[in-house]
Structure formats: structure tokens, C-alpha cells
N, C-alpha and C. Protein backbone atom coordinates (compact mmCIF):
# COMPACT_ATOMS: atom_id res chain seq x y z
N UNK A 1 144.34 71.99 -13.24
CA UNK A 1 145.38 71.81 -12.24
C UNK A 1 144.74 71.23 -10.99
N UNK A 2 145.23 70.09 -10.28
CA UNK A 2 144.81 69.45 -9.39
C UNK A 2 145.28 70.52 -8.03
N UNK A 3 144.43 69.77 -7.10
CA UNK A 3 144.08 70.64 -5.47
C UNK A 3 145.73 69.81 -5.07
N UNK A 4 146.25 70.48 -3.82
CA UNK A 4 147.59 69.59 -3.45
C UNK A 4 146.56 68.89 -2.40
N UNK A 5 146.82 68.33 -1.51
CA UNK A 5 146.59 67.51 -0.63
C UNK A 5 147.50 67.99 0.87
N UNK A 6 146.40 68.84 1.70
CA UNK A 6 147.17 69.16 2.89
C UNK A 6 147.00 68.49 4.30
N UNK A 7 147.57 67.97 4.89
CA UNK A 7 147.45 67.01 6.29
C UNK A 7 147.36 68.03 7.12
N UNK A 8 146.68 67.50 8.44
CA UNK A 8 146.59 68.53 9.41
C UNK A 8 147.04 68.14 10.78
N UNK A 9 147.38 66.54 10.50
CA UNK A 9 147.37 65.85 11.60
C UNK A 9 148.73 65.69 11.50
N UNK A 10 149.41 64.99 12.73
CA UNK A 10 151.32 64.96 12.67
C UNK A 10 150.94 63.56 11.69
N UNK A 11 152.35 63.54 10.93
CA UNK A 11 152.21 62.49 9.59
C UNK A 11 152.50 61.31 10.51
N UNK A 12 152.55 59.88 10.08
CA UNK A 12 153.50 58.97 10.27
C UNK A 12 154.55 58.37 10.52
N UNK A 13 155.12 57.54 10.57
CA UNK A 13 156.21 57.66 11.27
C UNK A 13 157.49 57.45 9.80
N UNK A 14 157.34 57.23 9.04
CA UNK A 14 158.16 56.98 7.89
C UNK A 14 157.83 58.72 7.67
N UNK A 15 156.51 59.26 6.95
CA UNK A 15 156.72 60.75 6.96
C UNK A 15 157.18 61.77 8.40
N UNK A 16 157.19 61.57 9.64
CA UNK A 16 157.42 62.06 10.18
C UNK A 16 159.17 62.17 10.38
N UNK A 17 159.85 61.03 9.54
CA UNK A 17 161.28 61.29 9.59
C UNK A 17 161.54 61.89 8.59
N UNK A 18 160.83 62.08 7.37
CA UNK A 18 161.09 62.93 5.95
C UNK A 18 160.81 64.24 6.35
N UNK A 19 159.59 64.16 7.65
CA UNK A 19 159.38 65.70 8.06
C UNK A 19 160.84 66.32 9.07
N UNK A 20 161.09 65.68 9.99
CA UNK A 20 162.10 65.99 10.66
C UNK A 20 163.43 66.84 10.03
N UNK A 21 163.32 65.50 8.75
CA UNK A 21 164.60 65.80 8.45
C UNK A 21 164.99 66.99 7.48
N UNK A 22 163.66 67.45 7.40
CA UNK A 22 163.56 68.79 6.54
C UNK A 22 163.28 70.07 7.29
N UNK A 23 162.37 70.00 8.58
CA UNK A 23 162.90 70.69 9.62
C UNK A 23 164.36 71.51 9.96
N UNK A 24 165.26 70.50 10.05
CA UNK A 24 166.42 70.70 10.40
C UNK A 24 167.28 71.45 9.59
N UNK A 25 166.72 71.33 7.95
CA UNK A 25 167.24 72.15 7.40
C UNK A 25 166.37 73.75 6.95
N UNK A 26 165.52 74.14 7.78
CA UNK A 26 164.34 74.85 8.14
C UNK A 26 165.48 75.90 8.40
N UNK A 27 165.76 75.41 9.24
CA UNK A 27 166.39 76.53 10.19
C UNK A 27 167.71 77.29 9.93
N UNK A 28 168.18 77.44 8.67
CA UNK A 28 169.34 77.27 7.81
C UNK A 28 170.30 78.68 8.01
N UNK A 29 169.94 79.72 8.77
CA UNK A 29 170.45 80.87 8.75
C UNK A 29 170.53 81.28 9.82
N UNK A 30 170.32 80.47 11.08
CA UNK A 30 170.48 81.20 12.43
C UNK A 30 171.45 81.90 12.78
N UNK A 31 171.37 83.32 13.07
CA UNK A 31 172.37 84.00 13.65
C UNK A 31 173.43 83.35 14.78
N UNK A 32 174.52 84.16 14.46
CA UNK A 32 175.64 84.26 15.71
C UNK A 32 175.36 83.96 16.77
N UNK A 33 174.44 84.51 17.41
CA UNK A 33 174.27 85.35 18.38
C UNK A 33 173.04 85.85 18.89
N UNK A 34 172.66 85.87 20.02
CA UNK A 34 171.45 86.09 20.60
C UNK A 34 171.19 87.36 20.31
N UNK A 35 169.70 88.25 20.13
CA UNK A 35 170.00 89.62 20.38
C UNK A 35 170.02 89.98 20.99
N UNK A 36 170.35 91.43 21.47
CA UNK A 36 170.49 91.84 22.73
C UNK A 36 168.84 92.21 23.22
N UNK A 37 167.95 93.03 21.92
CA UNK A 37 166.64 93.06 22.57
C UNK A 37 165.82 92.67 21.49
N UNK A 38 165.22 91.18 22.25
CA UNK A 38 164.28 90.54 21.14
C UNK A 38 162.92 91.57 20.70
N UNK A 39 162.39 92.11 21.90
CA UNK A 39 161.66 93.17 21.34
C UNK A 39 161.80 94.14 20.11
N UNK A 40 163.15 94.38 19.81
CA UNK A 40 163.45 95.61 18.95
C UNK A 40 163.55 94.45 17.50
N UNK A 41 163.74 93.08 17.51
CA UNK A 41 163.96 92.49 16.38
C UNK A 41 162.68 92.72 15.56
N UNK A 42 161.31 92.73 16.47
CA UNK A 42 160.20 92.47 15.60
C UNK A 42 159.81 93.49 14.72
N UNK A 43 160.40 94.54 14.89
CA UNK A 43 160.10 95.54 14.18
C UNK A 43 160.72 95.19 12.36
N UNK A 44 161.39 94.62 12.30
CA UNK A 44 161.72 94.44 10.94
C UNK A 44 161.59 93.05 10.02
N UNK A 45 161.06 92.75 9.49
CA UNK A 45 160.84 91.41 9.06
C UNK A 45 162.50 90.49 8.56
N UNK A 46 163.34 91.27 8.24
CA UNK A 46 164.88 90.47 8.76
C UNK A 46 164.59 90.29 10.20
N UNK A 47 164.57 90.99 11.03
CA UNK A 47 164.57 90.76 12.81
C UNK A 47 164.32 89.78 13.15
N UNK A 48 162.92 89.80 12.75
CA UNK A 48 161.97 88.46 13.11
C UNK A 48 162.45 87.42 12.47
N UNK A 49 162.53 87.16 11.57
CA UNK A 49 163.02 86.14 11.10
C UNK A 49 163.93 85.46 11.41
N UNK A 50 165.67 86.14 11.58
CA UNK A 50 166.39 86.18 12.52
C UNK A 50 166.58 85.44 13.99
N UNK A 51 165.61 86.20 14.33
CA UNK A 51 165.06 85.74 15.66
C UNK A 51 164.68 84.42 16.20
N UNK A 52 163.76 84.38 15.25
CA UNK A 52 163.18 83.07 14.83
C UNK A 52 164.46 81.89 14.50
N UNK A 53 165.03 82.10 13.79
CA UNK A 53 166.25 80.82 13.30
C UNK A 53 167.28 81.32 14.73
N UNK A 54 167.01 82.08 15.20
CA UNK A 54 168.58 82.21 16.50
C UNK A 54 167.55 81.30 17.57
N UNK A 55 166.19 81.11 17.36
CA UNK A 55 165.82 80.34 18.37
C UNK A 55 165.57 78.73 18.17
N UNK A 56 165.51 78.66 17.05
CA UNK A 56 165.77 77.27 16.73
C UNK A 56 167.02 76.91 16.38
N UNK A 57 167.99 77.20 16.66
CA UNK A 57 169.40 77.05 16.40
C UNK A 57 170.00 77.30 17.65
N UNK A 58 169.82 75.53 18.23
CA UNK A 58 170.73 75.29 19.25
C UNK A 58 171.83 74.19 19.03
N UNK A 59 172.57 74.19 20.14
CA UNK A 59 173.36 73.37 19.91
C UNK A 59 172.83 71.78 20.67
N UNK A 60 173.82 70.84 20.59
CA UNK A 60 173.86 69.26 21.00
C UNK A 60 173.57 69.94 22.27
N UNK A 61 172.37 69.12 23.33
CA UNK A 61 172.73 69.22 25.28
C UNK A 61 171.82 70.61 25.35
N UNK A 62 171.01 71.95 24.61
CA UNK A 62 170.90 73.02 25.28
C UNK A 62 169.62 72.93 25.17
N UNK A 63 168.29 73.07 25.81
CA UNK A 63 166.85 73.00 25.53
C UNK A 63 166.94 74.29 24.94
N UNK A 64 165.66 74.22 23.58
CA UNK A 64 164.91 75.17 23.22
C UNK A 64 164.02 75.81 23.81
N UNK A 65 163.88 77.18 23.68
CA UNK A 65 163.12 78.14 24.19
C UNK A 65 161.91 78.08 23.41
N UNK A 66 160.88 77.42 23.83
CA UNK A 66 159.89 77.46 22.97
C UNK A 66 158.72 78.38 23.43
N UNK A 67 158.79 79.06 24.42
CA UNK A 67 158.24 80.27 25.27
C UNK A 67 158.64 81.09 24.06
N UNK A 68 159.84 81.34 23.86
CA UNK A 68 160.60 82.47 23.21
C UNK A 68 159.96 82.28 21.58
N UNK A 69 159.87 81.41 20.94
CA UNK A 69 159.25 80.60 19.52
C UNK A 69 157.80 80.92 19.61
N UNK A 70 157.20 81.23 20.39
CA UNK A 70 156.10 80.69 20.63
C UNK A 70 155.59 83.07 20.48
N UNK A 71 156.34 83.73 21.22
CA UNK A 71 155.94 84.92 20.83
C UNK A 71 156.49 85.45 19.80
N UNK A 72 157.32 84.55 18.87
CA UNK A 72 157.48 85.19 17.21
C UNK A 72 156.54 84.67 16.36
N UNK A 73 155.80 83.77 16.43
CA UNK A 73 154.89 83.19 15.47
C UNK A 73 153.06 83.00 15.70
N UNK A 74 152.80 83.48 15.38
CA UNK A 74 151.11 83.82 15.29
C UNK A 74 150.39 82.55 15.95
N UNK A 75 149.63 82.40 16.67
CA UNK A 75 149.15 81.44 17.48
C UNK A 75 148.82 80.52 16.40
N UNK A 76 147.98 80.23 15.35
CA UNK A 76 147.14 79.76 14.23
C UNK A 76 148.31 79.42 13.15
N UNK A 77 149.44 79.61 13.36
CA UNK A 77 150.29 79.62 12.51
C UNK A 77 150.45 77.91 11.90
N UNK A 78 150.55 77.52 10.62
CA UNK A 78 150.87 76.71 9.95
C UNK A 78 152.37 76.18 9.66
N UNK A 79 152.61 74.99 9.54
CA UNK A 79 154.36 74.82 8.99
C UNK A 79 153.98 73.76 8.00
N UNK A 80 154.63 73.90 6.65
CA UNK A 80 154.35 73.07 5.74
C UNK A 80 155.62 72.97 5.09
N UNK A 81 156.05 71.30 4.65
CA UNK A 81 157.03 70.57 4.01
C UNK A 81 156.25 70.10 2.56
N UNK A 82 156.79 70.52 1.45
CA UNK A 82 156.18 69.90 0.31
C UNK A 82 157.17 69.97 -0.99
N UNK A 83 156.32 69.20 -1.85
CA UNK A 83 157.68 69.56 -2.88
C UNK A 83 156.36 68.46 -4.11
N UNK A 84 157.08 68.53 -4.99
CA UNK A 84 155.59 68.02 -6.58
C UNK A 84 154.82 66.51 -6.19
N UNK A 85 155.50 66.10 -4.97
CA UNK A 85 154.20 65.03 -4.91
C UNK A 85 153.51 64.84 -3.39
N UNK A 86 154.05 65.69 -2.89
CA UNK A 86 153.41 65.92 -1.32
C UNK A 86 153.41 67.21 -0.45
N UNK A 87 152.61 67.50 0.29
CA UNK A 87 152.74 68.50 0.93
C UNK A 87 152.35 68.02 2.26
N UNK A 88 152.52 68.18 3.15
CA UNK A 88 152.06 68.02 5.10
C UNK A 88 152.35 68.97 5.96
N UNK A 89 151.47 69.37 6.00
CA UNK A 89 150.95 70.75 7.33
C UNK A 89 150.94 70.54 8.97
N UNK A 90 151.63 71.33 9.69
CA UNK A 90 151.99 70.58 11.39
C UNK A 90 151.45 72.00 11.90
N UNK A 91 150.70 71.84 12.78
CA UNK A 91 151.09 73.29 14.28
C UNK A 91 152.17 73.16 14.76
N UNK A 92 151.82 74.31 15.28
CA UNK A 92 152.96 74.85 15.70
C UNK A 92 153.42 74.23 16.86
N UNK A 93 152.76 73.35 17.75
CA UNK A 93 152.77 72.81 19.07
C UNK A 93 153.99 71.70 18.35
N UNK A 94 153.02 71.04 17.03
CA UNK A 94 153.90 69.69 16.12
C UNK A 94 154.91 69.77 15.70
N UNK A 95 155.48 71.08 15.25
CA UNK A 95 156.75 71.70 14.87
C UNK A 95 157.59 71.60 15.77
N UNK A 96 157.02 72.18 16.91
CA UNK A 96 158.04 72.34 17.93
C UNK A 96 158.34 71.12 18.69
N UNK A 97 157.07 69.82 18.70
CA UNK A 97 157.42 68.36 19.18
C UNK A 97 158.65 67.44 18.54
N UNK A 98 158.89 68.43 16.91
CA UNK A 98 159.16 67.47 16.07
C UNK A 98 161.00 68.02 15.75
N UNK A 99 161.34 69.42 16.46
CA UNK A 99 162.45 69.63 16.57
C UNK A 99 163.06 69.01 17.59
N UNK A 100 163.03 67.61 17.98
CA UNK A 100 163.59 67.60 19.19
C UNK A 100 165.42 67.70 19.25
N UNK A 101 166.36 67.35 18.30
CA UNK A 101 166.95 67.88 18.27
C UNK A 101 168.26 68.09 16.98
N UNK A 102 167.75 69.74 17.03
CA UNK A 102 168.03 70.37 15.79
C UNK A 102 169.39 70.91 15.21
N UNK A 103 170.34 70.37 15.95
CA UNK A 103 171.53 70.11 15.84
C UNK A 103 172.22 70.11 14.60
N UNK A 104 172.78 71.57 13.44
CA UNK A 104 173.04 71.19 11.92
C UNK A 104 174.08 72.32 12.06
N UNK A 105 175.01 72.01 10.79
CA UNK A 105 175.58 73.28 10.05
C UNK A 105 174.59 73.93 9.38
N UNK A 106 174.61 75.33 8.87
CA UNK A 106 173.89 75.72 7.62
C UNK A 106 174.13 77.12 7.69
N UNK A 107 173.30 77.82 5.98
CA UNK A 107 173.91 79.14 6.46
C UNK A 107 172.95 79.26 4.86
N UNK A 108 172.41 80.68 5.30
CA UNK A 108 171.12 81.03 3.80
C UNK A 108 172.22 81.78 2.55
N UNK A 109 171.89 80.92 1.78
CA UNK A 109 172.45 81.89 0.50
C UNK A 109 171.83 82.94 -0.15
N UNK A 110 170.61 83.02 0.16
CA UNK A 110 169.76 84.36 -0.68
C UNK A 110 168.44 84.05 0.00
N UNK A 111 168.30 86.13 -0.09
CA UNK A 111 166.96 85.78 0.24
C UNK A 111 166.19 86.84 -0.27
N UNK A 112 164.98 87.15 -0.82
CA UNK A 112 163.98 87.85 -1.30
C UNK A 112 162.83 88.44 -0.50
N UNK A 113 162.97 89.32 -0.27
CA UNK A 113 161.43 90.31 0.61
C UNK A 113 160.77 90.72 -0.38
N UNK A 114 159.35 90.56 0.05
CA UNK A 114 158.15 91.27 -1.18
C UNK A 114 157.27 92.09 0.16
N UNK A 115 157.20 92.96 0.25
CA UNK A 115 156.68 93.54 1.39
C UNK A 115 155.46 94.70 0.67
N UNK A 116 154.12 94.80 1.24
CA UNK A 116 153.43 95.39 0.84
C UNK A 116 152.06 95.78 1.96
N UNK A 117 151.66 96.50 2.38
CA UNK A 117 150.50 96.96 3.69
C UNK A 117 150.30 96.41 4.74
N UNK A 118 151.31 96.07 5.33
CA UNK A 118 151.56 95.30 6.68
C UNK A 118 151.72 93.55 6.14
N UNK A 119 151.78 93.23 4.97
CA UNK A 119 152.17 91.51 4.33
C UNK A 119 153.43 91.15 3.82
N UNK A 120 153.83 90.61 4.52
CA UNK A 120 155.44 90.23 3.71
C UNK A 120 155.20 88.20 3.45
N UNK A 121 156.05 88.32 2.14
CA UNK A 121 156.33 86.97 1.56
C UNK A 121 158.10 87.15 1.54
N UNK A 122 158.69 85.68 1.59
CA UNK A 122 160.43 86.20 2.22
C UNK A 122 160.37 84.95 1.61
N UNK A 123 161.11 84.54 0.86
CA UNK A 123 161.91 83.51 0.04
C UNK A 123 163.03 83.66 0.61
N UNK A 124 163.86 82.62 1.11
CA UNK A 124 165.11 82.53 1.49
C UNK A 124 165.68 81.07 1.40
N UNK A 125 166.72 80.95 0.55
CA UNK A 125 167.57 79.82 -0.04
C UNK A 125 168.38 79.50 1.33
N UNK A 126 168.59 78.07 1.23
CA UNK A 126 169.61 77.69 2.58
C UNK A 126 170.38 76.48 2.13
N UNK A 127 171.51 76.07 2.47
CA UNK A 127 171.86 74.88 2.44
C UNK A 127 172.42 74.43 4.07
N UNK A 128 172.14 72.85 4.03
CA UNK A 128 172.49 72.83 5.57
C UNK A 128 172.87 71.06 5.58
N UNK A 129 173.82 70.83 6.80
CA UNK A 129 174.09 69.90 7.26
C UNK A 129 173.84 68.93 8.80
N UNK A 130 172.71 68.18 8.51
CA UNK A 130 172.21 67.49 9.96
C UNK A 130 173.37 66.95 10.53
N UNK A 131 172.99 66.38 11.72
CA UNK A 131 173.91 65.80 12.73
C UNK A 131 174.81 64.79 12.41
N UNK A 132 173.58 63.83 11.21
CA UNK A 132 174.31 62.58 10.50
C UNK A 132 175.29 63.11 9.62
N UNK A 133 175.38 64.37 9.11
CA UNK A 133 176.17 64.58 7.51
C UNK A 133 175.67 64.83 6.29
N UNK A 134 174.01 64.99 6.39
CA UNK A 134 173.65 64.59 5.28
C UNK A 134 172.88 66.13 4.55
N UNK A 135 174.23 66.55 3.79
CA UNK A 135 173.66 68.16 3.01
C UNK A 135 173.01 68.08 1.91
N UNK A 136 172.01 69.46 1.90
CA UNK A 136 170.77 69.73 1.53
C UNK A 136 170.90 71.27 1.17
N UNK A 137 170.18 71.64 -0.26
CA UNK A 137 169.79 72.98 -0.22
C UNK A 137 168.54 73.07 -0.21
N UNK A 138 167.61 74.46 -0.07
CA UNK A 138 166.57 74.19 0.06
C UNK A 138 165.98 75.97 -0.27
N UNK A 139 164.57 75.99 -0.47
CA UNK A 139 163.89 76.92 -0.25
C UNK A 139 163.19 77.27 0.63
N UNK A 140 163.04 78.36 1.36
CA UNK A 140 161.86 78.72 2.80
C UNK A 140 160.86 79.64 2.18
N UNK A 141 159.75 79.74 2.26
CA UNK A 141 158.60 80.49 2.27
C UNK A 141 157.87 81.34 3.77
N UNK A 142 158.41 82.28 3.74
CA UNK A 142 157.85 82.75 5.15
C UNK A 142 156.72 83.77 4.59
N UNK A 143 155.76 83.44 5.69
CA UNK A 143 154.67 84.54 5.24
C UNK A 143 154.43 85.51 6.46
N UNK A 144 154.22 86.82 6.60
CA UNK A 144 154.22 87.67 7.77
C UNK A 144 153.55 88.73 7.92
N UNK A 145 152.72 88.55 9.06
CA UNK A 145 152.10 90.05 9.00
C UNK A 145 152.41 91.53 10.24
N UNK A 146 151.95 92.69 9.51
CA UNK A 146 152.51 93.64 10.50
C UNK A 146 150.87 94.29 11.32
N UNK A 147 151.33 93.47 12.60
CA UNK A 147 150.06 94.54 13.44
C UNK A 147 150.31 94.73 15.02
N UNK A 148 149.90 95.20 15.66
CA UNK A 148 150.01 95.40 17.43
C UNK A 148 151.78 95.89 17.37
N UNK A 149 151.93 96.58 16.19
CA UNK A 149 153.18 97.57 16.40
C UNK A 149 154.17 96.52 16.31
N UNK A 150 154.24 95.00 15.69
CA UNK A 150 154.84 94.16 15.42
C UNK A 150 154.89 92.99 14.37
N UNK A 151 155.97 92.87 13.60
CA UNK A 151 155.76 91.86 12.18
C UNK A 151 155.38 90.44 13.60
N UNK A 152 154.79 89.61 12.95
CA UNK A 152 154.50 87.95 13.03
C UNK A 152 154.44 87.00 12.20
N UNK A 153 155.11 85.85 12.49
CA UNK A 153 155.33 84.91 11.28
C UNK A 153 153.99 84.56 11.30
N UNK A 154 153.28 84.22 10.16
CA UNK A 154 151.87 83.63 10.20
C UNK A 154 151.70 81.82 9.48
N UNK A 155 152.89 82.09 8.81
CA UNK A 155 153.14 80.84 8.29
C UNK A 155 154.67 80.13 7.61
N UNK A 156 154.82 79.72 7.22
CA UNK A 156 156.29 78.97 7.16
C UNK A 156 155.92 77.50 6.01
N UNK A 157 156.35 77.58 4.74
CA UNK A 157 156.83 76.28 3.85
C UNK A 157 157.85 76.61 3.34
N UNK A 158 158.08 75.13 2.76
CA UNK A 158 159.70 74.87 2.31
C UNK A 158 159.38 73.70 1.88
N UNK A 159 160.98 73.82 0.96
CA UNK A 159 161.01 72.56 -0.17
C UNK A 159 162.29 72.34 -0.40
N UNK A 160 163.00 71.20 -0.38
CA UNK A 160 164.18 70.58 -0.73
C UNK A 160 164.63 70.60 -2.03
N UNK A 161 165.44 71.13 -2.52
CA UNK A 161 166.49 70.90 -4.30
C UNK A 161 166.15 70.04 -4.54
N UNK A 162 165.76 69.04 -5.69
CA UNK A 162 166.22 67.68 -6.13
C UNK A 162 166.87 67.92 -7.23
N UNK A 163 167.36 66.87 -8.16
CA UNK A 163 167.67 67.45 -8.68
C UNK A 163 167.35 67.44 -10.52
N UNK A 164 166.40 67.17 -10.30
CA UNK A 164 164.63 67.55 -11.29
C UNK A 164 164.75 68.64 -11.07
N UNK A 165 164.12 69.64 -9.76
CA UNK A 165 163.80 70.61 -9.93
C UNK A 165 165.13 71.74 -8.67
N UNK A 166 165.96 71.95 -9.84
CA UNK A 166 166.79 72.87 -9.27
C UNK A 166 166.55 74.61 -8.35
N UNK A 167 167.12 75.15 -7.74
CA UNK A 167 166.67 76.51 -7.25
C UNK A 167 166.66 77.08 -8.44
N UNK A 168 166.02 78.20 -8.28
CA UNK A 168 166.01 79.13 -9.50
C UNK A 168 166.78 79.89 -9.52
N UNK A 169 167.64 80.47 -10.43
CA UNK A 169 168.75 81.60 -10.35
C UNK A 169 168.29 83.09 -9.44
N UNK A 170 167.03 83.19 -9.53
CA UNK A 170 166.67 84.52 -9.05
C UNK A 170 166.58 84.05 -7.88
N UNK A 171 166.39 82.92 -6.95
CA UNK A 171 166.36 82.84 -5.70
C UNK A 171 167.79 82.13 -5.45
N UNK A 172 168.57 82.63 -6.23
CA UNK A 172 170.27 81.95 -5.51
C UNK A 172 171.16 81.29 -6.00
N UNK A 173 169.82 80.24 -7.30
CA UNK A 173 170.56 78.71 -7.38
C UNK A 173 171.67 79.22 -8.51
N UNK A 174 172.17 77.70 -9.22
CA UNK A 174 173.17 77.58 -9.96
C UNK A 174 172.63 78.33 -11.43
């Protein structure tokens, strides 16, 4: 089995719109609603997570809080877009350059916790609609750890449906 091939640098500009545009559907489950105390979210790896998509889920005209993004996710933290013939890895600084604006319908259809000695892995299915119209389902990979009396995202991939390779029934699909 071959090594994947991981970038470290922001991609190109042809990949940087394949990255964008998978971004946008990243964010596929943002809550209602702000919480009332972001502190109390971190305690649960729904919270955080949560948290996380209520902060990247703005509307057209409102700046992102990337102060606020920036204390749910682990300084060192990774974001990766891939799927069977590519994968590309951004910081977190690149993530957040590359939401500029994240403007979609969407809403998670399933999601899976594997939680074990302060490590959680969170599969969560989404489908979503960008600004242009253009819907997507998808898979999220969140990875998280529990320490300083708080879960942290440590990492974040995802992968788009095609339709070769469908969701799997146990994570949602058809």
C-alpha cells in the first residue's frame, strides 16, 4: 500500500478553489445559536464541536471570530481535504485565510463518537449547500483530545461522496 502524499504548504490556486470549496461544506452542522457559555461547551466533545461549526457558521456581511476558533482548536492543529487521489494539509492560520466567506445551507446527518482516555475520533456525515448552489454530502473526521480540564480539536479531515465511493450505511449513507 502506497504512502498518501501530504502538502504542508497552502495548495495552488486551481487546488486552493477545490480546497475552499470543501471547506464550506466543513462546516455542515452549525448550531442555531450561539452558546450561552462557550466555556461550559468544552467539556463535552458534542460541545466543542458544536462550538466550533457555530463559529464558522456565519452569515453573508458578519466577520468571523477567529480569536474565538482559535481557543477551540489546538495550536499545532492540522486541516486536511482528501479523498483516493489526493490529500492537502493547511494550518490553522490557512484554514482560517481560506474561509473567507463561508456562507452555505447544511445540516449533519449522522454522527459517530469513539471516545477512549482523554482521545476522541467523531465521524460526522453532512450535506451542504454553498453560496453558488452547489450540494454536496460529505464525511468529517475530527480528532480530539481531553486535557487542562478541556476536550481540543487536534485535528480535522474530510472527504466529499462521489459517486464511486458512496457514504457508508453505518456512517448515514444510502
Amino acid at each position: 500500500m502506497g504512502a498518501t502524499k501530504y502538502i504542508r504548504a497552502i495548495p495552488n490556486q486551481n487546488d486552493m478553489k477545490h480546497l475552499l470549496c470543501l471547506l464550506l461544506f466543513l462546516t455542515a452542522s452549525g448550531s442555531s445559536g450561539a452558546q450561552e457559555n462557550p466555556e461550559a461547551s468544552l467539556q463535552t466533545i458534542d460541545g466543542i464541536i458544536n462550538e466550533l461549526l457555530d463559529k464558522l457558521t456565519i452569515e453573508k456581511g458578519e466577520k468571523m471570530d477567529t480569536t474565538a476558533i482559535r481557543n477551540l482548536v489546538y495550536p499545532a492543529a492540522l486541516f486536511t481535504v482528501a479523498d483516493a487521489t489526493q490529500a492537502e494539509t493547511v494550518t490553522l492560520d490557512e484554514f482560517l485565510f481560506l474561509l473567507k466567506d463561508p456562507y452555505y445551507e447544511a445540516g449533519e446527518i449522522h454522527k459517530v463518537v469513539d471516545a477512549y482516555q482523554g482521545i476522541a475520533q467523531v465521524f460526522q456525515t453532512f450535506q451542504g449547500k454553498d453560496s453558488e448552489g452547489t450540494e454536496e454530502r460529505g464525511l468529517n473526521s475530527y480528532q480530539l483530545t481531553y486535557y487542562a480540564d478541556r476536550w481540543w480539536i487536534v485535528s480535522l479531515l474530510w472527504t466529499i461522496e462521489s459517486e464511486t465511493a458512496p457514504i457508508p450505511k453505518k456512517y448515514g449513507g444510502k
